[in-house]
C-alpha atoms as a PDB file:
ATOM      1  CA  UNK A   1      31.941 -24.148-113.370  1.00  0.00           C
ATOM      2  CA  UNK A   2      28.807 -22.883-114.624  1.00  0.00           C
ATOM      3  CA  UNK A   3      25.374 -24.469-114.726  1.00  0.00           C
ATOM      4  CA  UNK A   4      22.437 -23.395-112.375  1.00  0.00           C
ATOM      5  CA  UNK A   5      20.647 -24.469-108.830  1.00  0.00           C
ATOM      6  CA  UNK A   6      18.737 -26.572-110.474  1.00  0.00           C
ATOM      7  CA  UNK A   7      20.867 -29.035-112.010  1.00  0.00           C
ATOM      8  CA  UNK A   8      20.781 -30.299-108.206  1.00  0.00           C
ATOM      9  CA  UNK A   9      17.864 -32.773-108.177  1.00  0.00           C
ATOM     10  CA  UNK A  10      14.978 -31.750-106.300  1.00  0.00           C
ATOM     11  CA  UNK A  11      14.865 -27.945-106.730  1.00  0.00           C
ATOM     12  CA  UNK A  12      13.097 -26.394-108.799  1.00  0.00           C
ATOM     13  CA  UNK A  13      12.964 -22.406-108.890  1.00  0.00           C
ATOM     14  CA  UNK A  14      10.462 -19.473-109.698  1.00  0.00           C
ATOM     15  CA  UNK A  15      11.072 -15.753-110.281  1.00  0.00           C
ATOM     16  CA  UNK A  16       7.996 -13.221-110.264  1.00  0.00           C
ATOM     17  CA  UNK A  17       9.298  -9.981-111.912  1.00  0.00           C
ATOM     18  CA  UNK A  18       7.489  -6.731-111.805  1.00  0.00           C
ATOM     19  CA  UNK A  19       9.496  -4.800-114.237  1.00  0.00           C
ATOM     20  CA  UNK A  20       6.906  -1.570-114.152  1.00  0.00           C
ATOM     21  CA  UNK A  21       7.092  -1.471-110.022  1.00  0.00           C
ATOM     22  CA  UNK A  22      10.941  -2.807-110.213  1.00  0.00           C
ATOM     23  CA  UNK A  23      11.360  -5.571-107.574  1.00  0.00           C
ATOM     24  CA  UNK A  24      10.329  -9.089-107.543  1.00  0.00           C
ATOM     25  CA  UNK A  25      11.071 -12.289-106.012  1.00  0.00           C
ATOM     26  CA  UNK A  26      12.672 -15.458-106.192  1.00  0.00           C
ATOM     27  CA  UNK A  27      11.287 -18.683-104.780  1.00  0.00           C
ATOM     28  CA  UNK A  28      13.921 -22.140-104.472  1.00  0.00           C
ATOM     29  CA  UNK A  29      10.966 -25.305-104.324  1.00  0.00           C
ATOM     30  CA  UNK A  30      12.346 -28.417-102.828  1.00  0.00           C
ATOM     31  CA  UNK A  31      10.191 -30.780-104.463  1.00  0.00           C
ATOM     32  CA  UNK A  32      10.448 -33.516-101.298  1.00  0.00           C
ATOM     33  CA  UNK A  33      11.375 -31.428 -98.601  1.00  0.00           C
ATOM     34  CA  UNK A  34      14.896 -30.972 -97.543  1.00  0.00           C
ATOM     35  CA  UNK A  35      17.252 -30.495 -94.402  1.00  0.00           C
ATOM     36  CA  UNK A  36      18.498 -26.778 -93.928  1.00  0.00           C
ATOM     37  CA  UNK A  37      21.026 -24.626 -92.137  1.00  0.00           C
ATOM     38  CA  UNK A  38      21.685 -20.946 -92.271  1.00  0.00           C
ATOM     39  CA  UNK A  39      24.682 -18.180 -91.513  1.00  0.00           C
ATOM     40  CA  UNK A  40      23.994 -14.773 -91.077  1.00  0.00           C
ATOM     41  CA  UNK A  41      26.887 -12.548 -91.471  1.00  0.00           C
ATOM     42  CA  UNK A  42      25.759  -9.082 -91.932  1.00  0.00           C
ATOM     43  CA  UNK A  43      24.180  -7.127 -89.601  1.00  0.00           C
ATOM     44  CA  UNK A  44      21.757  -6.136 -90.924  1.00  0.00           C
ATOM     45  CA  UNK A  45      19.178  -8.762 -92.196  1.00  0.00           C
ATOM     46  CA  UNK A  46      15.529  -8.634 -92.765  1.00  0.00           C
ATOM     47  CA  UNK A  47      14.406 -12.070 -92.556  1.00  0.00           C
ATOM     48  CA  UNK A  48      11.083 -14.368 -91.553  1.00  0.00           C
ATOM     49  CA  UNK A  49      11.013 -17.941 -90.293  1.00  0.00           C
ATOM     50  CA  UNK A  50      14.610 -18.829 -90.352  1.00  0.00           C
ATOM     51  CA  UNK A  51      15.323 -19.389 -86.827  1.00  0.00           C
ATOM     52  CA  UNK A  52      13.729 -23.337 -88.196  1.00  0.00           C
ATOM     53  CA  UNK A  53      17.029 -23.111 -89.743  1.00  0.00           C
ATOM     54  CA  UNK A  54      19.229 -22.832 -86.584  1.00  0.00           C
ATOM     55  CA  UNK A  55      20.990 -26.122 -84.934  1.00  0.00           C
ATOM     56  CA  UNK A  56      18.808 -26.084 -81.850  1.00  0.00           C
ATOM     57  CA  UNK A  57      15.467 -25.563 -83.415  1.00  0.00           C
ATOM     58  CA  UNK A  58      13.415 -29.069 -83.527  1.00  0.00           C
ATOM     59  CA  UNK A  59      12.478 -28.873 -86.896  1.00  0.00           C
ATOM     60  CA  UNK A  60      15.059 -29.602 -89.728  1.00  0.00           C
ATOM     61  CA  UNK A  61      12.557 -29.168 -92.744  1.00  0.00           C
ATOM     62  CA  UNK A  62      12.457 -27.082 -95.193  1.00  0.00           C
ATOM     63  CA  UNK A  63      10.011 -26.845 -98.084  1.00  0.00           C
ATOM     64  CA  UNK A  64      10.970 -23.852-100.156  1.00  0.00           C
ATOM     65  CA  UNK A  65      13.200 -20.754 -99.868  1.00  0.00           C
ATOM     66  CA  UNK A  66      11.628 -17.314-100.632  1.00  0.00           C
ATOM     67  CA  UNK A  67      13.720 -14.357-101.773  1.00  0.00           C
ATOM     68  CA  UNK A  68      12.424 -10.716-102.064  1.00  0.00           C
ATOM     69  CA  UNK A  69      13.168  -7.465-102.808  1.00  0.00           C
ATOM     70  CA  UNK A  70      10.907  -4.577-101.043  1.00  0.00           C
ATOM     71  CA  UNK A  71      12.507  -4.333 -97.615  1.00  0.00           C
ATOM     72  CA  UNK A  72      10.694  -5.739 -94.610  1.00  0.00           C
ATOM     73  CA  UNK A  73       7.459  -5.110 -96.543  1.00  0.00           C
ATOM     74  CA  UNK A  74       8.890  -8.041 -99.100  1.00  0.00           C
ATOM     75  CA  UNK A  75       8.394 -10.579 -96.126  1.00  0.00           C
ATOM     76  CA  UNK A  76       4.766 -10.956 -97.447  1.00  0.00           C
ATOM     77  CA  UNK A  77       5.917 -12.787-100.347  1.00  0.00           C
ATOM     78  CA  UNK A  78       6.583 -15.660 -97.873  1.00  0.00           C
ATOM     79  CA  UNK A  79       3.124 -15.680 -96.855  1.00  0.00           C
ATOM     80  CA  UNK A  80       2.639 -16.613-100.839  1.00  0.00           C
ATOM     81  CA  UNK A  81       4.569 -19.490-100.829  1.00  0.00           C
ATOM     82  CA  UNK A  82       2.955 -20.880 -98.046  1.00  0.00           C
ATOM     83  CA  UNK A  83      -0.083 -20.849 -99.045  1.00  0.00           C
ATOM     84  CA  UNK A  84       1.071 -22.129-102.743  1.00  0.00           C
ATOM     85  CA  UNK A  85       2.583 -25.517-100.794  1.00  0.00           C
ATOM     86  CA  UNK A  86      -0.463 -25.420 -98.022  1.00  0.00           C
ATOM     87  CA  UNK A  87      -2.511 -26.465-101.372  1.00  0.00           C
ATOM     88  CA  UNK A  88       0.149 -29.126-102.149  1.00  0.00           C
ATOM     89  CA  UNK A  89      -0.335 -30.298 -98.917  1.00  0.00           C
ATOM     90  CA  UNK A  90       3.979 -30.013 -98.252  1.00  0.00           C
ATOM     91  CA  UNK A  91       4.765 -28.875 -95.215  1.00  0.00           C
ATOM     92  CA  UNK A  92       5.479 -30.370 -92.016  1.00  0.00           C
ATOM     93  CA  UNK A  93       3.012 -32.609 -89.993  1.00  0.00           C
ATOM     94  CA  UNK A  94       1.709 -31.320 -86.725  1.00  0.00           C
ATOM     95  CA  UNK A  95      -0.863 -33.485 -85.235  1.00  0.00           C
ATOM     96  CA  UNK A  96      -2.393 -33.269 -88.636  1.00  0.00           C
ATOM     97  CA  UNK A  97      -1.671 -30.206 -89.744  1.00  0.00           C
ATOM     98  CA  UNK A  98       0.081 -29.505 -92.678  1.00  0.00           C
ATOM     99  CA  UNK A  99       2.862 -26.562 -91.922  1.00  0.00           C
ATOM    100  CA  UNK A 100       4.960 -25.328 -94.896  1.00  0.00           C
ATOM    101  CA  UNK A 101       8.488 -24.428 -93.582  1.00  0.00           C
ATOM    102  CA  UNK A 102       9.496 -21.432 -96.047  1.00  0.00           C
ATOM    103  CA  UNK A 103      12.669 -19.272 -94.523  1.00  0.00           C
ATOM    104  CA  UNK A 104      12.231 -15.998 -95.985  1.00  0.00           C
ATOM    105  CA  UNK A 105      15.028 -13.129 -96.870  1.00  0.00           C
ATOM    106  CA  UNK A 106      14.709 -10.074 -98.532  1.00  0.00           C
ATOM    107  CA  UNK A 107      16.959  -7.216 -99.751  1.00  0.00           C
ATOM    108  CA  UNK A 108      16.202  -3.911 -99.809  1.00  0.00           C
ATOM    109  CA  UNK A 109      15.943  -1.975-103.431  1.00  0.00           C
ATOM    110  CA  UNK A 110      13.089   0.463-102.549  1.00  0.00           C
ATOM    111  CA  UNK A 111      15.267   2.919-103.763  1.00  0.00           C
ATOM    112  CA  UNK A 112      14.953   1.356-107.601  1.00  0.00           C
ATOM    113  CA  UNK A 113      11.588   0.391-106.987  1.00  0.00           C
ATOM    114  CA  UNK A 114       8.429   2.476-107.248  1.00  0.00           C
ATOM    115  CA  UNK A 115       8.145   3.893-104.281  1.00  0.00           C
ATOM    116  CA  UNK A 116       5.338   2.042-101.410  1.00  0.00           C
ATOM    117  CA  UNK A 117       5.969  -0.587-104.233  1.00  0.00           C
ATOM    118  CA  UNK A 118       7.025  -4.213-102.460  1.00  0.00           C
ATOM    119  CA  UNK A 119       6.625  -8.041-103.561  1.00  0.00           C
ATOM    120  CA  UNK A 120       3.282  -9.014-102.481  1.00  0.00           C
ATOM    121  CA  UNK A 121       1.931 -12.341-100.927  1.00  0.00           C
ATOM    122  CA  UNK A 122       0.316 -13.096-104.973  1.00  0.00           C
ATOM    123  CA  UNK A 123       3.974 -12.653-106.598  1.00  0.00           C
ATOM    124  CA  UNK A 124       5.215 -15.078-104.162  1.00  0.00           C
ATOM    125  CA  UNK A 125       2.337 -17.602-105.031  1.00  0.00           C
ATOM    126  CA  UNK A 126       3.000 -16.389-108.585  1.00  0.00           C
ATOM    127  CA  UNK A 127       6.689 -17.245-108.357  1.00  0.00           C
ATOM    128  CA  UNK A 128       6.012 -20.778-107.380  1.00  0.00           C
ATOM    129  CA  UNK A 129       3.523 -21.185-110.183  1.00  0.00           C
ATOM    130  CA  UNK A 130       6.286 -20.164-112.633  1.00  0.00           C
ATOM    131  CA  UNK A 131       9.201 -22.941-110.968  1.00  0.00           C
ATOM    132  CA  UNK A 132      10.577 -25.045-113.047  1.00  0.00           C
ATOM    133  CA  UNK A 133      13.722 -27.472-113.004  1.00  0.00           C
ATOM    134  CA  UNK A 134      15.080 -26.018-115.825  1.00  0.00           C
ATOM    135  CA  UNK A 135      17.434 -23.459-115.398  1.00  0.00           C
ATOM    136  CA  UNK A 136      16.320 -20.022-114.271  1.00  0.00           C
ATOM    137  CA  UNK A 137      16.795 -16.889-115.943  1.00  0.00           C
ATOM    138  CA  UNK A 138      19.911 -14.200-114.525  1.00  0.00           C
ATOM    139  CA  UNK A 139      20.162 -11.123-114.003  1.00  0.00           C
ATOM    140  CA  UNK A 140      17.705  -7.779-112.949  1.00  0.00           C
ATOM    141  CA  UNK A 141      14.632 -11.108-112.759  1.00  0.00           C
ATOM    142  CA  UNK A 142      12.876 -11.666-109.817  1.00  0.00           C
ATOM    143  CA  UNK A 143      14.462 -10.940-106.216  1.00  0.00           C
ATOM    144  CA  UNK A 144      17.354  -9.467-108.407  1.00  0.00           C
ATOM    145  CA  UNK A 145      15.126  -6.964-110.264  1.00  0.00           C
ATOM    146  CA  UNK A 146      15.514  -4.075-107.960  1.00  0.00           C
ATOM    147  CA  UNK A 147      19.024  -5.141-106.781  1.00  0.00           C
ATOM    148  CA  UNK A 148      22.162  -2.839-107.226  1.00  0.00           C
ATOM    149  CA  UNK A 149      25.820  -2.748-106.142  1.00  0.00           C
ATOM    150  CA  UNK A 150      28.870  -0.158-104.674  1.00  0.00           C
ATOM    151  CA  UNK A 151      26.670   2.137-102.755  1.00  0.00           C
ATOM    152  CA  UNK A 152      28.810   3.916-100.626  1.00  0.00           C
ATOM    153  CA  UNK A 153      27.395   7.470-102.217  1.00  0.00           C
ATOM    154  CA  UNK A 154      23.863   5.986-102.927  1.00  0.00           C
ATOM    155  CA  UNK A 155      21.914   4.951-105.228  1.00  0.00           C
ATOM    156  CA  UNK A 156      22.804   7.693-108.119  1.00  0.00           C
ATOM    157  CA  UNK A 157      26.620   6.195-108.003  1.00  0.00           C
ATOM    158  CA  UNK A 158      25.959   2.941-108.002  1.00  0.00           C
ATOM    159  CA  UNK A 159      25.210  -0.028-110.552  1.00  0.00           C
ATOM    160  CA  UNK A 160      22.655  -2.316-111.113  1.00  0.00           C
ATOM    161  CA  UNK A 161      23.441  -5.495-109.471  1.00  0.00           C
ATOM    162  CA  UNK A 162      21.042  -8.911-110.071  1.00  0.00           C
ATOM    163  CA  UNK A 163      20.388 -12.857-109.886  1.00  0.00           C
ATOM    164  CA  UNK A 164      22.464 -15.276-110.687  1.00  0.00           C
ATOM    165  CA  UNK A 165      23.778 -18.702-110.584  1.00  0.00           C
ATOM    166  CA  UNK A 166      26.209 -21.632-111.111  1.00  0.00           C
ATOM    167  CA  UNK A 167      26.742 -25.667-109.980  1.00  0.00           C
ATOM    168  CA  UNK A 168      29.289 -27.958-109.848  1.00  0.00           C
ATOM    169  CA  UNK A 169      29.195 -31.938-109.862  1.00  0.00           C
ATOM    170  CA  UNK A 170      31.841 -34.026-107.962  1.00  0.00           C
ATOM    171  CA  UNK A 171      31.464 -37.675-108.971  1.00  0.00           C
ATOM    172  CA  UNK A 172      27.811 -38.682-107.800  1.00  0.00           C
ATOM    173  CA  UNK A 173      27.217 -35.671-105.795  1.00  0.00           C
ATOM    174  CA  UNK A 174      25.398 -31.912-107.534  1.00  0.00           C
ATOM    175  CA  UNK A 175      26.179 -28.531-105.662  1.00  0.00           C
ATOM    176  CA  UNK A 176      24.299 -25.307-106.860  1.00  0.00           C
ATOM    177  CA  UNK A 177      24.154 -21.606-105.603  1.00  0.00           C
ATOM    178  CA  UNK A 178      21.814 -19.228-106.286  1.00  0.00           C
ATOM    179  CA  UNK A 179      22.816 -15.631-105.234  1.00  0.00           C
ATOM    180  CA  UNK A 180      21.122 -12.165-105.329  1.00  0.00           C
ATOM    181  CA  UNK A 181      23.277  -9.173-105.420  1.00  0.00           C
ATOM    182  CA  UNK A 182      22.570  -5.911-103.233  1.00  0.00           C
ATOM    183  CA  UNK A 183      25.625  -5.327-102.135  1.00  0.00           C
ATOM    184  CA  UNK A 184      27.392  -1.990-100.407  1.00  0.00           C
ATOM    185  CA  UNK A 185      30.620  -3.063-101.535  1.00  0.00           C
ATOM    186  CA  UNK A 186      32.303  -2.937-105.135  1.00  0.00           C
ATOM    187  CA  UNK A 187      32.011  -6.665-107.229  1.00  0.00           C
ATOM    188  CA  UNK A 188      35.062  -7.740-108.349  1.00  0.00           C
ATOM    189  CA  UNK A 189      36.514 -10.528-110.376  1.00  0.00           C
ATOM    190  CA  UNK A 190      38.592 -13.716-109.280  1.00  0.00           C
ATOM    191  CA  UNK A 191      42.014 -11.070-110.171  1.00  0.00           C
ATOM    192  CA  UNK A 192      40.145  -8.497-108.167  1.00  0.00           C
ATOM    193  CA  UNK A 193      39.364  -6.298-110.896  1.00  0.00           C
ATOM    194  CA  UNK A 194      36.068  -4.120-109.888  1.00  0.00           C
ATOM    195  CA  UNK A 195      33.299  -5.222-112.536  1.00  0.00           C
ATOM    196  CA  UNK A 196      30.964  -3.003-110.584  1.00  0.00           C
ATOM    197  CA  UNK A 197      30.474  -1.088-107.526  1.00  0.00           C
ATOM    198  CA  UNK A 198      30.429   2.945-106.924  1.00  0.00           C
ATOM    199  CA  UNK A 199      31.119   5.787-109.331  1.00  0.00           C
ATOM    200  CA  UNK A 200      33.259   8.669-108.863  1.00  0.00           C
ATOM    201  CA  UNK A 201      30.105  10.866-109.992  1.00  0.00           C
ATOM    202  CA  UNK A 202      26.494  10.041-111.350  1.00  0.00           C
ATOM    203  CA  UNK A 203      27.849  11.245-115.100  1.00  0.00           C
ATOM    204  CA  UNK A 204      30.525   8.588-114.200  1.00  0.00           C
ATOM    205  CA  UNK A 205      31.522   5.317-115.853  1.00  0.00           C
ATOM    206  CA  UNK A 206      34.736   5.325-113.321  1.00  0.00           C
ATOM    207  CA  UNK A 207      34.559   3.008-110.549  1.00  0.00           C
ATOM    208  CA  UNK A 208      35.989   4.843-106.997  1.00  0.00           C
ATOM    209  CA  UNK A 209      37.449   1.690-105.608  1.00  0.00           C
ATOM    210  CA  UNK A 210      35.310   1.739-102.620  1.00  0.00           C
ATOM    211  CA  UNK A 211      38.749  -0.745-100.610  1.00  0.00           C
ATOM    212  CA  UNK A 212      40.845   2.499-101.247  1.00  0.00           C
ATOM    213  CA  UNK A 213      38.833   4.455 -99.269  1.00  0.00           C
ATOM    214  CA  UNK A 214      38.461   1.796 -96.241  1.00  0.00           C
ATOM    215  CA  UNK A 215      39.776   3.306 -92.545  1.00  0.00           C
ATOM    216  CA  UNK A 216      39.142   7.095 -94.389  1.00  0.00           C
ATOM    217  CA  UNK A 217      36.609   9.748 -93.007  1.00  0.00           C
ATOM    218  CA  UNK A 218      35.205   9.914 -96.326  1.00  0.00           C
ATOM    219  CA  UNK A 219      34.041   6.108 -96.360  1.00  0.00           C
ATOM    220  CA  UNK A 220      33.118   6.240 -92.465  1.00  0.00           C
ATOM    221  CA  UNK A 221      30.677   9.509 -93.267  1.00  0.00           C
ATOM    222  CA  UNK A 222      28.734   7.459 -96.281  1.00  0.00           C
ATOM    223  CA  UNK A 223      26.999   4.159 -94.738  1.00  0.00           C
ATOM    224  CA  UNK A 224      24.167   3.562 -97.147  1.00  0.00           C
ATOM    225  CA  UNK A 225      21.781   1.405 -95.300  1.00  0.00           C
ATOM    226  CA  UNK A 226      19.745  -0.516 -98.342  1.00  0.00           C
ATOM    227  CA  UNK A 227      22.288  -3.764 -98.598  1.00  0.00           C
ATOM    228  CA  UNK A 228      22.248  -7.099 -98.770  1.00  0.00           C
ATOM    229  CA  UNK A 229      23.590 -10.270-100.719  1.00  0.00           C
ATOM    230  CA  UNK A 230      21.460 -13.399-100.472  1.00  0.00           C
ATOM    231  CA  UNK A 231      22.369 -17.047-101.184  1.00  0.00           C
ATOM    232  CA  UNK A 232      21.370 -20.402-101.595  1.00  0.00           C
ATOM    233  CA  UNK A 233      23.623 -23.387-101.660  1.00  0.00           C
ATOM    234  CA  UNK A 234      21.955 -26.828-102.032  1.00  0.00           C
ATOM    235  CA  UNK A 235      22.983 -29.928-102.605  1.00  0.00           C
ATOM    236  CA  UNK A 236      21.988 -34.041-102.776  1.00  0.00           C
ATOM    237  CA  UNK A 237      24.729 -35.206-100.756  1.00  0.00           C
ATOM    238  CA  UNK A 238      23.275 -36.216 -97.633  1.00  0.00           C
ATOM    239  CA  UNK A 239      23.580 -33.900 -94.716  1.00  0.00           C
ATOM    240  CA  UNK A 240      22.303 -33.249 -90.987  1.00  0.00           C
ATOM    241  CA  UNK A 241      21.168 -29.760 -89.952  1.00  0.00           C
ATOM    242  CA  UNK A 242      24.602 -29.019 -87.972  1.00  0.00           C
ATOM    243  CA  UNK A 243      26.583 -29.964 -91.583  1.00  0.00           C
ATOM    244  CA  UNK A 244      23.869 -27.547 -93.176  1.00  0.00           C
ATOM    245  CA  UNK A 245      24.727 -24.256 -90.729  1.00  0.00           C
ATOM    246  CA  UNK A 246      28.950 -25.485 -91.256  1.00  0.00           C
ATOM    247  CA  UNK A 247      28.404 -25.517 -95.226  1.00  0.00           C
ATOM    248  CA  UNK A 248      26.269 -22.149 -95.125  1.00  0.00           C
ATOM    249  CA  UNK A 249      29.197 -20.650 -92.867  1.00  0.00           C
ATOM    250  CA  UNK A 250      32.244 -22.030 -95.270  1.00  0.00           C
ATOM    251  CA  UNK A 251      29.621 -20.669 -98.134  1.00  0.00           C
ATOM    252  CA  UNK A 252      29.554 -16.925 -97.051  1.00  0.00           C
ATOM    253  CA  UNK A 253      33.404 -16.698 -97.475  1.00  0.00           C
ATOM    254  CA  UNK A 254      32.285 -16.626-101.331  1.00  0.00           C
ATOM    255  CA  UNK A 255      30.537 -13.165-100.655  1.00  0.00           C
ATOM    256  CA  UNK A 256      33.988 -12.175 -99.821  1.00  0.00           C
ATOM    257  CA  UNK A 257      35.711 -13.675-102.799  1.00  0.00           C
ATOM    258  CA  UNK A 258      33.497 -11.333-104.638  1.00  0.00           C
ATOM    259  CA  UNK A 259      32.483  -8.581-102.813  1.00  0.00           C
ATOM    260  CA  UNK A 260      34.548  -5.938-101.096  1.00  0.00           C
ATOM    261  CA  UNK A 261      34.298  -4.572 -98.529  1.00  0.00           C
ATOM    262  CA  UNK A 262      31.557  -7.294 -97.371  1.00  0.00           C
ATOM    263  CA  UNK A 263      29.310  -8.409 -94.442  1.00  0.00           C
ATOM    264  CA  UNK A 264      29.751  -4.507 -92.985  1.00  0.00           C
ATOM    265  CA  UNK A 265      27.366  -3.536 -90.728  1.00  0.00           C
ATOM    266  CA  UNK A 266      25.397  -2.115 -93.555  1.00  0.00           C
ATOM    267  CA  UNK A 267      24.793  -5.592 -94.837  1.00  0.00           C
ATOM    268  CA  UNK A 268      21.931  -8.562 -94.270  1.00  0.00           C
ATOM    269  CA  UNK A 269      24.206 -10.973 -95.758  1.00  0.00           C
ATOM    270  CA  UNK A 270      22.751 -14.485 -95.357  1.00  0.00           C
ATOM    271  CA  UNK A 271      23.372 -17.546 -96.838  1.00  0.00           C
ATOM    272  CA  UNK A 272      21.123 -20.493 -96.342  1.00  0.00           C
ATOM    273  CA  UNK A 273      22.287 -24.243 -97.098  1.00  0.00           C
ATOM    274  CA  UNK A 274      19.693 -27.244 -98.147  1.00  0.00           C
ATOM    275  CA  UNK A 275      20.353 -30.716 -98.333  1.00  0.00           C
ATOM    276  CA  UNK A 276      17.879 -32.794-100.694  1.00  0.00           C
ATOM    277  CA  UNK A 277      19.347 -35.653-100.908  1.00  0.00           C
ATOM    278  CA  UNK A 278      21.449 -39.045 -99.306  1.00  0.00           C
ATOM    279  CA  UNK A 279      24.804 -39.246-101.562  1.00  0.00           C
ATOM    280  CA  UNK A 280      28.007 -39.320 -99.728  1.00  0.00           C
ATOM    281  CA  UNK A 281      30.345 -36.365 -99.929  1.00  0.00           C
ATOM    282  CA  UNK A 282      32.583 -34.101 -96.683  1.00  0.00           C
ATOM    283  CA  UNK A 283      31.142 -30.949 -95.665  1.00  0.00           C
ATOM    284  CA  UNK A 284      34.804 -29.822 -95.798  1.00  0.00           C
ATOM    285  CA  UNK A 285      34.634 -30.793 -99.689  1.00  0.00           C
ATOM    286  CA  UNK A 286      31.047 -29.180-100.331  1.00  0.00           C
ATOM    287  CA  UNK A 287      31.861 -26.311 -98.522  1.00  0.00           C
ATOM    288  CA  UNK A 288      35.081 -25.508-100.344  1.00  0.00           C
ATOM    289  CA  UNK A 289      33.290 -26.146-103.759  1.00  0.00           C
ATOM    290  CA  UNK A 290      30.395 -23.665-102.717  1.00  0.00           C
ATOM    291  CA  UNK A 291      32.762 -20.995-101.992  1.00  0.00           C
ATOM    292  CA  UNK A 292      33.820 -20.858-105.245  1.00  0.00           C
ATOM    293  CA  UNK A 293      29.831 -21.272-106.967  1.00  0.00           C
ATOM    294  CA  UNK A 294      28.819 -18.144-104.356  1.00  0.00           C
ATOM    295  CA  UNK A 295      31.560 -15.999-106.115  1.00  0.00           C
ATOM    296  CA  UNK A 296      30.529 -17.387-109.322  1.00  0.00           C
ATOM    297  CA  UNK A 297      27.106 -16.633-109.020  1.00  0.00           C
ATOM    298  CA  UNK A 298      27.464 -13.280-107.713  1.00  0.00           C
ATOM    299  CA  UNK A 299      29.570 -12.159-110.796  1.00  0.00           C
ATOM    300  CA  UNK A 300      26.984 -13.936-113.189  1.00  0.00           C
ATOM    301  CA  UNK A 301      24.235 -11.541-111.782  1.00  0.00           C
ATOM    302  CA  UNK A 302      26.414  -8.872-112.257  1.00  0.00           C
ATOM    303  CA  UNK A 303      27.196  -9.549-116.071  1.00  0.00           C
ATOM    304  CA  UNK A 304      23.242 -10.288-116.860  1.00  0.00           C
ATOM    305  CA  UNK A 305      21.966  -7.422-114.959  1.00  0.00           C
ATOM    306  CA  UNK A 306      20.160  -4.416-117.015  1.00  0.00           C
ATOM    307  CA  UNK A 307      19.776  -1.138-115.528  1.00  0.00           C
ATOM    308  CA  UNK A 308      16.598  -0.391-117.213  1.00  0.00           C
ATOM    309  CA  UNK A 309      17.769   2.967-118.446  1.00  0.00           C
ATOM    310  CA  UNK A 310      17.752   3.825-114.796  1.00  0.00           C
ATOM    311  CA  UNK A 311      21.111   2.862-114.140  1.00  0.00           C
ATOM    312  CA  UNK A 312      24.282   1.689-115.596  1.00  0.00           C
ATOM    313  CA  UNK A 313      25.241  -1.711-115.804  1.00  0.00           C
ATOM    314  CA  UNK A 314      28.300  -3.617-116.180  1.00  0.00           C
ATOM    315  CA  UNK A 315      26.804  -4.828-120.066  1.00  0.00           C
ATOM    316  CA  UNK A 316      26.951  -0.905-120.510  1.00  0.00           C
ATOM    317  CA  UNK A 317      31.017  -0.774-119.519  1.00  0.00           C
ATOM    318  CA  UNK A 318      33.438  -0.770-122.013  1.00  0.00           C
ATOM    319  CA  UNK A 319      34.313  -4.651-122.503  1.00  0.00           C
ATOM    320  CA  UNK A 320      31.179  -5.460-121.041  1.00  0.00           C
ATOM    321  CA  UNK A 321      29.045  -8.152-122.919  1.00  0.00           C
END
């Protein structure tokens, strides 16, 4: 597998990176609106507008997906992207009105970031203006710019985590995940060797192996509260808004493929599903294939992240590319 989101017709995506403030965001475009569902399973989220995501809400559109670094103060990048599609006149119709539907999640990286330094409502506008179809750049980019990983002792032990992403197609029908890395636990790979995740010291390149120390005092006593792991799964085949939330629930068990420990109760893990198009494929099948493109695209952030000279990252390990 390998590819990005975009290689699923119908989204096109946008970073906005502020490389001297470190943070950005990230903004997903569906060009003709699409059908989404959502799964929150951290518990600690910082999100705007996605209850229009959950199976009882009356509205099923969506019209773009806004990632952010910056905390709660990253929300404002939504406001952005609203405005961006306002113009476009895409949105949904209320008795005339056009409403944009943009479900917005951030992570928090204001320790990377300058500090009082958050993605603003003009980076989000800015991020749409930069979307394209054509696959988006990984890494420390946009909502991944401020990101980092294994942060059990903070933000001095830890790596730099990032954006990335990866699709699959299954005869007629595209599946892409876009994911963006803030995660407490350690990243590992699909033999569950740690790529990267917390230090032993600051000086450190040795990872501490952050599921040795699970059920000990010493883990209990260090709950870093800045985490989170976003993702985006879309896809053409055609689905309803209950198929959406199953898919984005399957979805999330990537996060654990490649994260651990993950969804802790210092996490905002959320994934959000979107369904563009009307080809025929099971949510069973979808949602088994997405698992695997979360994990993917989790790992791909990792390997294209830069630390900035800030921190180190896994291109700065020995075997590291």
């Amino acid at each position: 597998m390998s590819g990005s989101i975009t290689d699923v017709p119908g989204i096109r995506v946008g970073h906005y990176t502020d490389l001297k403030n470190r943070t950005g965001c990230t903004v997903i475009l569906c060009e003709n609106g699409a059908i989404g569902g959502i799964d929150i399973r951290g518990f600690a989220p910082g999100t705007r507008q996605v209850n229009s995501l959950e199976p009882l809400h009356p509205i099923s559109r969506v019209d773009a997906i806004c990632l952010a670094g910056g905390g709660a103060f990253g929300l404002d990048a939504g406001t952005g992207v609203v405005k961006f599609l306002k113009e476009k006149k895409s949105g949904f119709n209320l008795l005339g009105k056009i409403i944009p539907i943009v479900p917005t999640a951030v992570i928090f990286d204001l320790f990377f970031a300058e500090e009082d330094i958050s993605p603003t409502a003009e980076m989000g506008y800015g991020a749409c203006i930069n979307a394209s179809n054509l696959p988006p750049q990984e890494g420390s980019v946009g909502a991944g710019t401020g990101a980092t990983v294994g942060k059990i002792f903070g933000v001095k032990q830890a790596m730099k985590g990032g954006i990335g992403t990866a699709s699959a197609r299954f005869g007629e029908v595209s599946i892409g995940v876009l994911a963006v890395v803030n995660s407490y636990g350690d990243v590992i790979n699909s033999g569950g060797k740690i790529i990267a995740g917390a230090r032993k010291t600051s000086e450190s390149m040795e990872f501490y192996d952050m599921r040795k120390s699970l059920g000990t005092t010493e883990h209990a006593n260090h709950l870093q509260t800045q985490n989170t792991t976003l993702a985006v799964v879309a896809t053409d085949a055609e689905l309803t808004k209950n198929d959406a939330v199953r898919l984005a629930i399957m979805a999330q068990d990537g996060i654990a493929h490649a994260i651990a420990p993950s969804h802790t109760i210092v996490d905002g893990d959320v994934v959000i599903a979107i369904s563009t198009g009307t080809r025929t494929m099971g949510t069973m099948s979808i949602g088994s294939i997405s698992q695997e493109l979360v994990a993917e695209s989790i790992r791909r952030g990792i390997m294209n992240a830069d630390g900035y000279g800030r921190l180190p990252a896994y291109r700065d390990l020995k075997g590291g590319k």
